[in-house]
N, C-alpha and C. Protein backbone atom coordinates (compact mmCIF):
# COMPACT_ATOMS: atom_id res chain seq x y z
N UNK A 1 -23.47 -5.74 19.11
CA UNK A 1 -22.17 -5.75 18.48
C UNK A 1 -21.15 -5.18 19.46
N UNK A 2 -19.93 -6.03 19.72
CA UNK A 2 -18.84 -5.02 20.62
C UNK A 2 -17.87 -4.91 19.14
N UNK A 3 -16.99 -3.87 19.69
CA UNK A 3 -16.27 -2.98 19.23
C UNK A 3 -15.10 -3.07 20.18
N UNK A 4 -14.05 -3.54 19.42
CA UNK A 4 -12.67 -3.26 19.91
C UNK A 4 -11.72 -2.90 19.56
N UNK A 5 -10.56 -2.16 20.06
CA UNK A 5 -9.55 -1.06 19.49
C UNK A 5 -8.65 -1.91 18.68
N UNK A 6 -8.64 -1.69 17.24
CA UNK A 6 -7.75 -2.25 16.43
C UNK A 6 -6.00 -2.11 17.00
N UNK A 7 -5.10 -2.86 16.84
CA UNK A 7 -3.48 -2.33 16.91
C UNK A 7 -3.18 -2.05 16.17
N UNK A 8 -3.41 -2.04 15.02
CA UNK A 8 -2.91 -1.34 14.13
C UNK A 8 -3.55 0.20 13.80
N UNK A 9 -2.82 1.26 13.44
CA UNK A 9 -3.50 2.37 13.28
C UNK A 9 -3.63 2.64 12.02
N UNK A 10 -2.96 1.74 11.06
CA UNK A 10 -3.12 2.73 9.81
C UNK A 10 -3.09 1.03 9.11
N UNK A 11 -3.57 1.39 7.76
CA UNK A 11 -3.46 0.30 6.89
C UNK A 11 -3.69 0.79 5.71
N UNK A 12 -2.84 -0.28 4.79
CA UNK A 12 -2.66 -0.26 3.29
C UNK A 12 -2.83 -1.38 2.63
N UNK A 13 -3.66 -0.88 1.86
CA UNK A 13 -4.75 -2.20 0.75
C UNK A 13 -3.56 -2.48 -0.36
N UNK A 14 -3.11 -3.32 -1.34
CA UNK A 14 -2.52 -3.40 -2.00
C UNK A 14 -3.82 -4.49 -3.12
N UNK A 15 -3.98 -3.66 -4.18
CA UNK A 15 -5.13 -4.82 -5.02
C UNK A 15 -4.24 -5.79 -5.85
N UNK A 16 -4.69 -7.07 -5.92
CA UNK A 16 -3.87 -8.34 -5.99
C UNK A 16 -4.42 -8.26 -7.34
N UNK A 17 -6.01 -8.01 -7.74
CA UNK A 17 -6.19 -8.23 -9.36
C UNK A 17 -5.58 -7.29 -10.45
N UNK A 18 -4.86 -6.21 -10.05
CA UNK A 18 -4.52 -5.34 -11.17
C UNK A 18 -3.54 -5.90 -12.11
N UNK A 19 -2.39 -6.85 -11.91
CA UNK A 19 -1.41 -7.68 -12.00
C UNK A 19 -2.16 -8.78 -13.19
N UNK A 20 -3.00 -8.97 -12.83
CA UNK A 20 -4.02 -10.15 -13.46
C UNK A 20 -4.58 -9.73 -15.07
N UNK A 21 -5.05 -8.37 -14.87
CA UNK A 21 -5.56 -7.76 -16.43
C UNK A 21 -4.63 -7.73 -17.37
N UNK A 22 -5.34 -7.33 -18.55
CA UNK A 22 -4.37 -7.54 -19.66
C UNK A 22 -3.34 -6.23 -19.68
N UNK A 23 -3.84 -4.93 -18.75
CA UNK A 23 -3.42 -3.75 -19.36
C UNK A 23 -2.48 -3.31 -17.96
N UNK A 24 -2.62 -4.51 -16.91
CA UNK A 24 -1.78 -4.42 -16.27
C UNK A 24 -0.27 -4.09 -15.98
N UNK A 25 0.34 -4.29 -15.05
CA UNK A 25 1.59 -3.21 -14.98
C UNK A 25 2.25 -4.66 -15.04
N UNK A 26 3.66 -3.94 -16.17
CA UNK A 26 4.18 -5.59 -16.67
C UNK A 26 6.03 -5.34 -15.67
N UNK A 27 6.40 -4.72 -14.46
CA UNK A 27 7.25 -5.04 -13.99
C UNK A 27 6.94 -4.72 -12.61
N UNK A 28 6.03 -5.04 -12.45
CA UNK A 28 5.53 -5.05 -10.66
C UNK A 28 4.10 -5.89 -10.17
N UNK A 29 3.90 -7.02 -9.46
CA UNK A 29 3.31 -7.64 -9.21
C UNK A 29 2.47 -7.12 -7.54
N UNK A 30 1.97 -7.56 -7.13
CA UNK A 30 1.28 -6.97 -5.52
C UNK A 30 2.27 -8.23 -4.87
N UNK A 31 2.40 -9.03 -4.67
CA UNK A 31 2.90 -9.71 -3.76
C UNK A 31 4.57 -8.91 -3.50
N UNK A 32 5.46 -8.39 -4.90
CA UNK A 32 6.71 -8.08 -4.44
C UNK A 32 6.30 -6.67 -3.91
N UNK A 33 5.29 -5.68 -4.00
CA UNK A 33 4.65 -4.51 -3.54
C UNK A 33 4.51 -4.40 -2.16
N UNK A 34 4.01 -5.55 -1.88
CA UNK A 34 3.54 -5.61 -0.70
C UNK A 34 4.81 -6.11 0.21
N UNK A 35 5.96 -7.38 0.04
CA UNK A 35 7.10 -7.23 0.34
C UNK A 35 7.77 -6.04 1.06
N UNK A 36 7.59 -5.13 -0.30
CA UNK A 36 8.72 -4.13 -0.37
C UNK A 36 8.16 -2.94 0.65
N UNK A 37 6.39 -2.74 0.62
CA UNK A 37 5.88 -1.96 1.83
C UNK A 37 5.93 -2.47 3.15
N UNK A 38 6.06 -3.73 3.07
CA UNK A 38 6.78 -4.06 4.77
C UNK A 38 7.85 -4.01 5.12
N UNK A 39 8.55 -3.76 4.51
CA UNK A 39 10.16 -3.77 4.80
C UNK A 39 10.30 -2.45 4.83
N UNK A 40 9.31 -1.43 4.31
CA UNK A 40 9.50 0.51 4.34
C UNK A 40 8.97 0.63 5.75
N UNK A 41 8.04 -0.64 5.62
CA UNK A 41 6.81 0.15 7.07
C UNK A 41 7.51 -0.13 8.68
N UNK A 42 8.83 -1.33 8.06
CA UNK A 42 9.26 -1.53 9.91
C UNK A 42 9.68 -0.19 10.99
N UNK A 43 10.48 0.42 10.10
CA UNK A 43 10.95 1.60 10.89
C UNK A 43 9.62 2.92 11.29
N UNK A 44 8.43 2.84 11.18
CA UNK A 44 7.30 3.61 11.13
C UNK A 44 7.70 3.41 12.98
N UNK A 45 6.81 4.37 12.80
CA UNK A 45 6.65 5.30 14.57
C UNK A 45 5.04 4.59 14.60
N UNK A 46 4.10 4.55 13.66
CA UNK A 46 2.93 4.00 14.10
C UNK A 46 2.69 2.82 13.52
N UNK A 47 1.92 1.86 14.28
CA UNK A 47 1.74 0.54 13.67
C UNK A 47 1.11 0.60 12.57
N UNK A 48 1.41 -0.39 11.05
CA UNK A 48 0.75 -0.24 9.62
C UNK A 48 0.43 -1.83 9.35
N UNK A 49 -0.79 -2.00 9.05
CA UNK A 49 -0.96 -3.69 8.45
C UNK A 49 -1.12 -3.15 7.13
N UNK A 50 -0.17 -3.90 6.01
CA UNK A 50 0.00 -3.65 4.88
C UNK A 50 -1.00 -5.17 4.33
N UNK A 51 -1.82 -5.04 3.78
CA UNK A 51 -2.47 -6.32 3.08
C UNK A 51 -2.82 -6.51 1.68
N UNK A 52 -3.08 -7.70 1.02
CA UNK A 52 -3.50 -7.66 -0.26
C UNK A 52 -5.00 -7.88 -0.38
N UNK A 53 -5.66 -7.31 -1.06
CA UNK A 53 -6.97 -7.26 -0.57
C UNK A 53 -7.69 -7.80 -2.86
N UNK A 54 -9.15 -8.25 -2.86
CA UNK A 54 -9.30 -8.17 -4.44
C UNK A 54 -9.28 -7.09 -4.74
N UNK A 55 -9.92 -6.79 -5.94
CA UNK A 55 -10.44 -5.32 -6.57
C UNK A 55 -11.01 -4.16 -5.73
N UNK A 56 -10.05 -3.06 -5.86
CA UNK A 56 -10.44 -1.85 -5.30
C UNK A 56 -11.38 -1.03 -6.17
N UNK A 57 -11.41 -1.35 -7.16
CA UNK A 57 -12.29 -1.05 -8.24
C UNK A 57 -11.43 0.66 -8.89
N UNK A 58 -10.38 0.60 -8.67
CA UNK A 58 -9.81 1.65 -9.06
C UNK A 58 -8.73 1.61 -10.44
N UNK A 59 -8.54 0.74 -10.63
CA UNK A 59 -7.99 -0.18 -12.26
C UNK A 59 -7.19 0.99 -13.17
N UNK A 60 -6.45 1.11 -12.95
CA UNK A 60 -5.11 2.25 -13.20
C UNK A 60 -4.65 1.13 -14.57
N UNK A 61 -4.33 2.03 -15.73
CA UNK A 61 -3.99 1.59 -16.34
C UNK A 61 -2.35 1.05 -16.06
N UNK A 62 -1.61 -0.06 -16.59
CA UNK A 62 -0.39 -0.23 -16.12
C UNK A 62 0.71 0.17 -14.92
N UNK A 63 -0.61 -0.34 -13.76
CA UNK A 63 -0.29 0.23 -12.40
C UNK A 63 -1.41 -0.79 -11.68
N UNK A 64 -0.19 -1.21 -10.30
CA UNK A 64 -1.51 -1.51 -8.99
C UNK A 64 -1.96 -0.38 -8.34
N UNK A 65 -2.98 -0.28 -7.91
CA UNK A 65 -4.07 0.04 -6.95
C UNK A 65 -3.52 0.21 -6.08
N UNK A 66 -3.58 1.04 -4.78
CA UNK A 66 -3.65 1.36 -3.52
C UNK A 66 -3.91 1.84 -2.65
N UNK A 67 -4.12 1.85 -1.72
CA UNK A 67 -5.35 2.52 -0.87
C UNK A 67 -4.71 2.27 0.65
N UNK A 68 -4.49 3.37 1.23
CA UNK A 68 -4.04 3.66 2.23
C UNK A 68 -5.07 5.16 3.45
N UNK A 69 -4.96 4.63 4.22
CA UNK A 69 -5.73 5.50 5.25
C UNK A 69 -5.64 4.98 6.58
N UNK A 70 -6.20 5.93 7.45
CA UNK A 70 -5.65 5.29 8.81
C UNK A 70 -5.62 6.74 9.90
N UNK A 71 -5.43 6.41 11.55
CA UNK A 71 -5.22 7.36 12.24
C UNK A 71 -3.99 8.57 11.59
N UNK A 72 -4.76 9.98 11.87
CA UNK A 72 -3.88 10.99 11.48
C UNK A 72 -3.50 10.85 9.47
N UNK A 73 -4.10 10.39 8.80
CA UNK A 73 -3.77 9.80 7.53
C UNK A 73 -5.20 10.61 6.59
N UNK A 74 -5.28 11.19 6.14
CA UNK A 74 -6.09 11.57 4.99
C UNK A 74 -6.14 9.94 4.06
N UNK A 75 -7.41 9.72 3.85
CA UNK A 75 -7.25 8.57 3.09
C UNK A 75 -6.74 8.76 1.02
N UNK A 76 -6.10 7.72 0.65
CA UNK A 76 -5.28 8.27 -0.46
C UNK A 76 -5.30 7.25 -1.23
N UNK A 77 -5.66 6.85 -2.33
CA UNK A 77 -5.39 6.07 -3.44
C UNK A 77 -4.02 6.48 -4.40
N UNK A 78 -3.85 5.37 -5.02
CA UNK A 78 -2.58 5.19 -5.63
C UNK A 78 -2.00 4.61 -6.07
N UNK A 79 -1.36 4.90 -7.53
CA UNK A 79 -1.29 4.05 -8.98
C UNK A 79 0.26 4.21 -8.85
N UNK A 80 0.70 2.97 -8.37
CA UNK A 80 1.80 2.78 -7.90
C UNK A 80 2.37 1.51 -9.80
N UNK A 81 3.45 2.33 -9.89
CA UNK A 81 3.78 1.59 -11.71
C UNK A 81 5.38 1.11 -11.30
N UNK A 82 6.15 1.43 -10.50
CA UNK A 82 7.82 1.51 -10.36
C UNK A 82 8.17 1.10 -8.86
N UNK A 83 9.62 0.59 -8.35
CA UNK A 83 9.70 0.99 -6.84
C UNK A 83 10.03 2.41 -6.75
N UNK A 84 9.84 3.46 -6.91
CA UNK A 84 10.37 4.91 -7.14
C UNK A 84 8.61 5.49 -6.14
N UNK A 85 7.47 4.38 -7.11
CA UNK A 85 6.49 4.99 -6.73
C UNK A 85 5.89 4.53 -5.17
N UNK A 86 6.21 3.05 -5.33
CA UNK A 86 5.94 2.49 -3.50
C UNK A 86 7.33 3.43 -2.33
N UNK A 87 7.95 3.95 -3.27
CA UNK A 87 8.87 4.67 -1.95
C UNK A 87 7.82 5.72 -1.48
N UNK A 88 7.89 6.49 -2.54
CA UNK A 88 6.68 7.89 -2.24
C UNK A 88 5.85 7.47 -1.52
N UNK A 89 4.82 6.77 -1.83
CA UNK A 89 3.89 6.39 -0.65
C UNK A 89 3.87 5.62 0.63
N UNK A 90 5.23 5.15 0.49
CA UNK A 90 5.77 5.06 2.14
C UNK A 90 6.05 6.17 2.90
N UNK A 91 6.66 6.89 2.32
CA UNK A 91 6.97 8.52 2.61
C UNK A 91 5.53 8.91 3.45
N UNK A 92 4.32 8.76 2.61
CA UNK A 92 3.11 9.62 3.21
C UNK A 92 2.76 8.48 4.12
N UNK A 93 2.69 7.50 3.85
CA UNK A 93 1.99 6.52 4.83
C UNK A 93 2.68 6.14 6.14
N UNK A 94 3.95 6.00 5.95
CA UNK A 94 4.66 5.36 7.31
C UNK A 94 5.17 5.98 7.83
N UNK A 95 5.37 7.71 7.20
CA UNK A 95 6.42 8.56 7.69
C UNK A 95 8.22 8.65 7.40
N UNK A 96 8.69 10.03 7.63
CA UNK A 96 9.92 9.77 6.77
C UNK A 96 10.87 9.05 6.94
N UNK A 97 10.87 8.05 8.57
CA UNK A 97 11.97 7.42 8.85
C UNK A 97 11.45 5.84 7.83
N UNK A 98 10.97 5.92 7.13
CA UNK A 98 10.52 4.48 5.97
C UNK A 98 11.57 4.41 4.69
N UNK A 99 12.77 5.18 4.62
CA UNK A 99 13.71 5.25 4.02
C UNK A 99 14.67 4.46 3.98
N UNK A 100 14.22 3.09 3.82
CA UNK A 100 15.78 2.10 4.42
C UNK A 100 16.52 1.69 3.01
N UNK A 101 15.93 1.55 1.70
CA UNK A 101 16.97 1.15 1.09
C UNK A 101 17.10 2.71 0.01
């Protein structure tokens, strides 16, 4: 097996099925989530691949899933329900210059 240095240092899972359940979060979808974490993550100092990934198996009631970890990053799940709540975790994930709107 070779092994080669990823470019990206950090990454964030966004789960695409939480959206899908019945008890799901009824004003936030993963695709506009995931949007809205690339547009926090441009101004980051370290590179972030933000992706949508299936079931994290973490099923938050009326909330997506998220899962973030990475160089220098404590890994962190997170029941993201509002944009109030994907700001916050841009905050920890991309660092504080992720403040654009």
């Amino acid at each position: 097996m070779k092994l080669e240095s990823y470019k990206y240092k950090r990454i964030v899972m966004v789960c695409a099925d939480c959206e899908d359940r019945s008890n799901g979060p009824r004003h936030l979808d993963s695709k506009s989530a995931i949007k809205e974490l690339r547009h926090l993550s441009a101004d980051s100092p370290v590179r972030t691949r933000v992706t949508r990934t299936k079931c994290l198996g973490l099923c938050p009631k009326k909330a997506v899933a998220v899962v973030a970890l990475g160089e220098a990053l404590s890994a962190v799940s997170a029941e993201i329900e509002n944009e109030g709540d994907l700001k916050d975790l841009a905050r920890y994930a991309f660092g504080s210059g992720s403040q654009k709107r």
